[in-house]
Protein backbone atom coordinates (compact mmCIF):
# COMPACT_ATOMS: atom_id res chain seq x y z
CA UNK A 1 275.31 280.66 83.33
CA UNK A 2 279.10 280.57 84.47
CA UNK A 3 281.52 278.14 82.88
CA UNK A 4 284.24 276.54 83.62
CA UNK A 5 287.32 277.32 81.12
CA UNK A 6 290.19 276.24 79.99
CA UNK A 7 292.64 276.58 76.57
CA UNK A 8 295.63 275.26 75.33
CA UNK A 9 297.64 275.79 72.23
CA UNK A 10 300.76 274.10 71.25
CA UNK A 11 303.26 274.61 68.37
CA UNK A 12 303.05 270.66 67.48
CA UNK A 13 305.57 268.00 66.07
CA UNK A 14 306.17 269.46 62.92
CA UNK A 15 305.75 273.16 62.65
CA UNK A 16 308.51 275.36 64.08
CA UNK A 17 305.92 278.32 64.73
CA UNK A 18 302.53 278.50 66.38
CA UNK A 19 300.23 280.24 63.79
CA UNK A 20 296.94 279.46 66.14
CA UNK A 21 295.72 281.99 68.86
CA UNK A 22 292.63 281.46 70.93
CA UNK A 23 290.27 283.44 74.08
CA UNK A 24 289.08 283.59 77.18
CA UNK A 25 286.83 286.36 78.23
CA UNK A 26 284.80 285.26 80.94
CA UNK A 27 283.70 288.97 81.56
CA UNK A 28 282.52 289.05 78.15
CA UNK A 29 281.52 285.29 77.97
CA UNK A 30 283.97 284.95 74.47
CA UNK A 31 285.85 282.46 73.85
CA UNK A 32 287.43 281.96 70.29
CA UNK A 33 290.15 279.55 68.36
CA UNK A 34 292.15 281.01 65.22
CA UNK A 35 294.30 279.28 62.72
CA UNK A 36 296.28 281.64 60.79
CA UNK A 37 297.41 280.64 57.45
CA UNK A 38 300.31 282.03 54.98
CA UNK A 39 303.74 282.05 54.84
CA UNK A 40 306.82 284.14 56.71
CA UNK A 41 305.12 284.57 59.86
CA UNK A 42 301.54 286.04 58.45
CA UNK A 43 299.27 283.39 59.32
CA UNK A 44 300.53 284.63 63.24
CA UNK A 45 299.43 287.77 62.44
CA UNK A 46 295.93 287.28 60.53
CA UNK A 47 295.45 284.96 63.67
CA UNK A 48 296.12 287.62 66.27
CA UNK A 49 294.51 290.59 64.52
CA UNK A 50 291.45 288.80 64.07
CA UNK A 51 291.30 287.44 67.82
CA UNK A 52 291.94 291.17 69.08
CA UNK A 53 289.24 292.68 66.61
CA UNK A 54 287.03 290.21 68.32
CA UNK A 55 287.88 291.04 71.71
CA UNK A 56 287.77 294.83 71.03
CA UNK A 57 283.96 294.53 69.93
CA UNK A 58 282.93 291.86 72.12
CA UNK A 59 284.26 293.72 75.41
CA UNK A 60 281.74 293.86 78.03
CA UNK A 61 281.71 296.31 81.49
CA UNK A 62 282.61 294.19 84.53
CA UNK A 63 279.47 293.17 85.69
CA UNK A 64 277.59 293.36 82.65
CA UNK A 65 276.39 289.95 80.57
CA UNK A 66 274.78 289.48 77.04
CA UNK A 67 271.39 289.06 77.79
CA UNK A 68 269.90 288.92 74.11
CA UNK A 69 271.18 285.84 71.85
CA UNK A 70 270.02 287.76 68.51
CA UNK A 71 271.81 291.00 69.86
CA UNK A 72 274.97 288.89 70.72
CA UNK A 73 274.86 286.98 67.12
CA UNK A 74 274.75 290.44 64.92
CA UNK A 75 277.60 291.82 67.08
CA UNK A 76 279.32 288.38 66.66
CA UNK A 77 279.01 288.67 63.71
CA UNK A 78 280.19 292.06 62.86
CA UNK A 79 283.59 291.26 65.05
CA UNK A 80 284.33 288.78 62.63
CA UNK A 81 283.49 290.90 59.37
CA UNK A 82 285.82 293.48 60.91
CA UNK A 83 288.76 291.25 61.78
CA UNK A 84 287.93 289.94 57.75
CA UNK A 85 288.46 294.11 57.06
CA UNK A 86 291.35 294.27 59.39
CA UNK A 87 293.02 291.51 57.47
CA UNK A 88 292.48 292.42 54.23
CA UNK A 89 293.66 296.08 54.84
CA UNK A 90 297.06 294.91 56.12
CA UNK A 91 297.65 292.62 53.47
CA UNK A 92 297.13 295.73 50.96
CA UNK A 93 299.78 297.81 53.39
CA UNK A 94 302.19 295.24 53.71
CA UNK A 95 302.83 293.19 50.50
CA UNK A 96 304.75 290.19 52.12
CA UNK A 97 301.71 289.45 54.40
CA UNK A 98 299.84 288.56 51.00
CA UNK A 99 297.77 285.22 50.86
CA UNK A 100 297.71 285.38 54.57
CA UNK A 101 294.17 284.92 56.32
CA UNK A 102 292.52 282.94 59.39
CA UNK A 103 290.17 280.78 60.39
CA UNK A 104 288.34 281.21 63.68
CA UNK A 105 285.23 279.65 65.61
CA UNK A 106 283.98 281.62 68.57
CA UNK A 107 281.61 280.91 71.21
CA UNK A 108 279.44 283.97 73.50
CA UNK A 109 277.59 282.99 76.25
CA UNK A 110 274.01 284.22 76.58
CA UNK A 111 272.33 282.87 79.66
CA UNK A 112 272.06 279.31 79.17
CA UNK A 113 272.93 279.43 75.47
CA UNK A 114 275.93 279.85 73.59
CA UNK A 115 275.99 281.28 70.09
CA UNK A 116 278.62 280.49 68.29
CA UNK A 117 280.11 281.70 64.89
CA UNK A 118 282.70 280.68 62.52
CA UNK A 119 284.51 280.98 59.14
CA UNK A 120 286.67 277.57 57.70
CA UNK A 121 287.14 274.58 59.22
CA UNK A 122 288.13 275.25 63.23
CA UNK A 123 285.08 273.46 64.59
CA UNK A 124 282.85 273.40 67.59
CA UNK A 125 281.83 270.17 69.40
CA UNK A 126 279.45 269.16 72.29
CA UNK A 127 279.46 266.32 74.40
CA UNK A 128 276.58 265.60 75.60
CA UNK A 129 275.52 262.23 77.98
CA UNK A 130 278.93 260.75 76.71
CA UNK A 131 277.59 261.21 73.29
CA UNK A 132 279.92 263.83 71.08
CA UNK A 133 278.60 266.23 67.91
CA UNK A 134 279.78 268.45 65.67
CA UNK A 135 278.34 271.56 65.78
CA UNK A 136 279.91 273.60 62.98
CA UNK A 137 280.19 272.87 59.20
CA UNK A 138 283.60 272.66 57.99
CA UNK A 139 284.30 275.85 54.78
CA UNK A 140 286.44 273.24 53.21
CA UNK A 141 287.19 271.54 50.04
CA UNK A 142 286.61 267.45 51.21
CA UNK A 143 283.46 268.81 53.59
CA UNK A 144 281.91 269.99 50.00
CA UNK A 145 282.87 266.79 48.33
CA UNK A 146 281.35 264.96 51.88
CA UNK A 147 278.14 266.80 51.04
CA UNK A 148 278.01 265.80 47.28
CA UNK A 149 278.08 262.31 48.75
CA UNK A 150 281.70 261.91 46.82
CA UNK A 151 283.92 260.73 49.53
CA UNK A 152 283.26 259.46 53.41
CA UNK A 153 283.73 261.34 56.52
CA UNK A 154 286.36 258.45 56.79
CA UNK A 155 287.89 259.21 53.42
CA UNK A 156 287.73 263.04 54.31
CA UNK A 157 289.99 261.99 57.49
CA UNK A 158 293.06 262.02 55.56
CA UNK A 159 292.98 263.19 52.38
CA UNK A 160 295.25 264.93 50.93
CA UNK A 161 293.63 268.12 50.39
CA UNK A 162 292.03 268.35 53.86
CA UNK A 163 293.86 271.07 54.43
CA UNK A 164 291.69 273.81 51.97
CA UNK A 165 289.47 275.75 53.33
CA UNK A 166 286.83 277.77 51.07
CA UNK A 167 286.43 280.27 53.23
CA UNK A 168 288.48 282.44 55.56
CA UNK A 169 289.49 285.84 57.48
CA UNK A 170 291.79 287.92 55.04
CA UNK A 171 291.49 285.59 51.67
CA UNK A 172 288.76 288.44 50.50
CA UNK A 173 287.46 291.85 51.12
CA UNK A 174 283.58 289.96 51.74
CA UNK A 175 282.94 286.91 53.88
CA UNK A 176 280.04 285.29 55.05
CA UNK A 177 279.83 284.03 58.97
CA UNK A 178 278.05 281.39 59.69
CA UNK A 179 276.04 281.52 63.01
CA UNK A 180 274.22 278.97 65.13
CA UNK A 181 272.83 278.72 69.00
CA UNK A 182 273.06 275.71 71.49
CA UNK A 183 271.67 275.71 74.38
CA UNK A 184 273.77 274.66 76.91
CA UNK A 185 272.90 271.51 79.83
CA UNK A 186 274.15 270.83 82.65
CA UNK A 187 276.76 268.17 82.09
CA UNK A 188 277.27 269.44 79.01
CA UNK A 189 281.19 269.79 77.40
CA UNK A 190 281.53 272.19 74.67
CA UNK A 191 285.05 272.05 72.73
CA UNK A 192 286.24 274.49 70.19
CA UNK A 193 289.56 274.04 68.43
CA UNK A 194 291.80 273.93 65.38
CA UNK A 195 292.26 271.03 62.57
CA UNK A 196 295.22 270.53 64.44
CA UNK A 197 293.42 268.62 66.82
CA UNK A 198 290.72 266.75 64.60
CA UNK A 199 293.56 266.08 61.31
CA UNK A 200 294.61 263.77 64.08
CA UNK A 201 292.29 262.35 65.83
CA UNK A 202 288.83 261.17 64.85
CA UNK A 203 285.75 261.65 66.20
CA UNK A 204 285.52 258.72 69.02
CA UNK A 205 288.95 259.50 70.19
CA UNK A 206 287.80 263.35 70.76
CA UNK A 207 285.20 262.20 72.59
CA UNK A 208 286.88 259.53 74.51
CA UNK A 209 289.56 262.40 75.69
CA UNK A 210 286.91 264.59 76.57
CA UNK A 211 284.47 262.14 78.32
CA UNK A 212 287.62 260.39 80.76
CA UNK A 213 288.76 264.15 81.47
CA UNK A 214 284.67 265.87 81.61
CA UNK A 215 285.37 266.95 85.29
CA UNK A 216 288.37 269.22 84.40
CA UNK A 217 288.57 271.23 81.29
CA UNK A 218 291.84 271.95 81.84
CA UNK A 219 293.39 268.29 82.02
CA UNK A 220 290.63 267.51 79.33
CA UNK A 221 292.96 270.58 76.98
CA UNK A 222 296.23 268.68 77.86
CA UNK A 223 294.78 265.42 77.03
CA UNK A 224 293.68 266.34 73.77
CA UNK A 225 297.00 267.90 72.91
CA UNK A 226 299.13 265.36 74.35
CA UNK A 227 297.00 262.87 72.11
CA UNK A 228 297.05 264.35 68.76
CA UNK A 229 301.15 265.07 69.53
CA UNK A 230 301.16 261.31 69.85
CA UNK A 231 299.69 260.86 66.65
CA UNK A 232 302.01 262.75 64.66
CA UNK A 233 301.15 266.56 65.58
CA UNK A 234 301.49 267.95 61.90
CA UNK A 235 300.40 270.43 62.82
CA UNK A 236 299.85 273.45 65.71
CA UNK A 237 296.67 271.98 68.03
CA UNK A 238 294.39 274.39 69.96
CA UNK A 239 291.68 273.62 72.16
CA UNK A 240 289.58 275.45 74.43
CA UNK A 241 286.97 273.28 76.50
CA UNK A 242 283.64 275.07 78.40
CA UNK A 243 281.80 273.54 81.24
CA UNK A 244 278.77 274.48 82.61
CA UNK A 245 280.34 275.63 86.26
CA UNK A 246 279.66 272.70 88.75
CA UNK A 247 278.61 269.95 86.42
CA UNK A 248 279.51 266.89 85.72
CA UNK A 249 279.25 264.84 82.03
């Protein structure tokens, strides 16, 4: 299956530097967003080492496709475990890129199913019959406390410490990835992106951006930005939005 693709990533209201990176590889069927973290410019660089580690061992020949989901999840996952390496080795090299590290989500299209793996709290979403749901499981400190049944998904919104992750790229030399497959409808919107995006805007504003903009993932990208600018953009917001090519929501 061929998508329709488009990303966006922008610095935000309140940040002076874009620490996020994301891809597009429809040769390899890859797409990815990354949220570098740390100080002095070194979440922008635990952000683009680990989206060019995954590139590197996700490239595919030009005409050749993923044809095996389990295949395409063990090499998934071992592109993330070496951008994790990559990280941690750099940080060990260069002592004022300490405490950086990365979150990431990426998505690799398999046929009609996309398998998708991640590490802290950039998130995947579908939209499915106007109806819009989480995919991933946020590695972060209010998602455990969400779990334990001690705050709301409401509360978890904006807390203070929505901001810590649990787990990440760089933070240590082992790292567990957590994988899952979808399979993929026509109609179907699939969004990946940083908390940039959902720190500012909840769930049925996502989905209302996404639904009014399902025919074009690239307006539905600006709309999503331009949105959680609006609300305060406290951060740098990256999105990038798949479509199943031809269909509509």
């Amino acid at each position: 299956m061929k998508f329709r693709v488009a990303g966006l990533s922008d610095v935000g209201r309140c940040r002076s530097l874009n620490q996020d990176r994301y891809l597009v590889d429809p040769t390899s069927g890859l797409y990815a967003v990354a949220d570098g973290m740390g100080g002095h410019a070194a979440g922008e660089v635990a952000s683009r080492m680990a989206i060019e580690a995954l590139a590197q061992s996700m490239r595919r020949e030009e005409g050749s496709s993923w044809d095996d989901p389990a295949e395409a999840g063990r090499c998934l996952e071992q592109a993330l475990l070496e951008g994790n390496r990559k990280i941690c080795e750099s940080t060990e090299a260069h002592s004022e890129w300490r405490g950086m590290g990365t979150t990431i989500v990426a998505a690799v299209a398999v046929g009609n199913r996309l398998v998708i793996g991640h590490v802290g709290d950039s998130r995947a979403y579908l939209l499915r019959n106007g109806d819009l749901t989480q995919l991933t499981s946020d590695h972060s400190l209010v998602n455990e406390q969400v779990k334990m049944g001690l705050i709301t998904s409401e509360e978890a919104q904006r807390h203070p410490h929505r901001n810590i992750v649990t787990r990440a790229l760089g933070n240590q030399p082992r790292v567990a990835v957590d994988l899952l497959e979808e399979t993929v409808q026509a109609g179907d919107l699939i969004l990946l992106c940083s908390d940039g995006l959902n720190s500012m805007l909840d769930h049925a504003e996502i989905r209302e951006a996404l639904h009014s903009h399902r025919n074009v993932p690239q307006t539905a990208c600006r709309a999503l930005v331009d949105r959680a600018n609006a609300r305060g953009g406290e951060d740098n917001i990256t999105v990038v939005v798949l479509s199943p090519d031809g269909a509509n929501s």
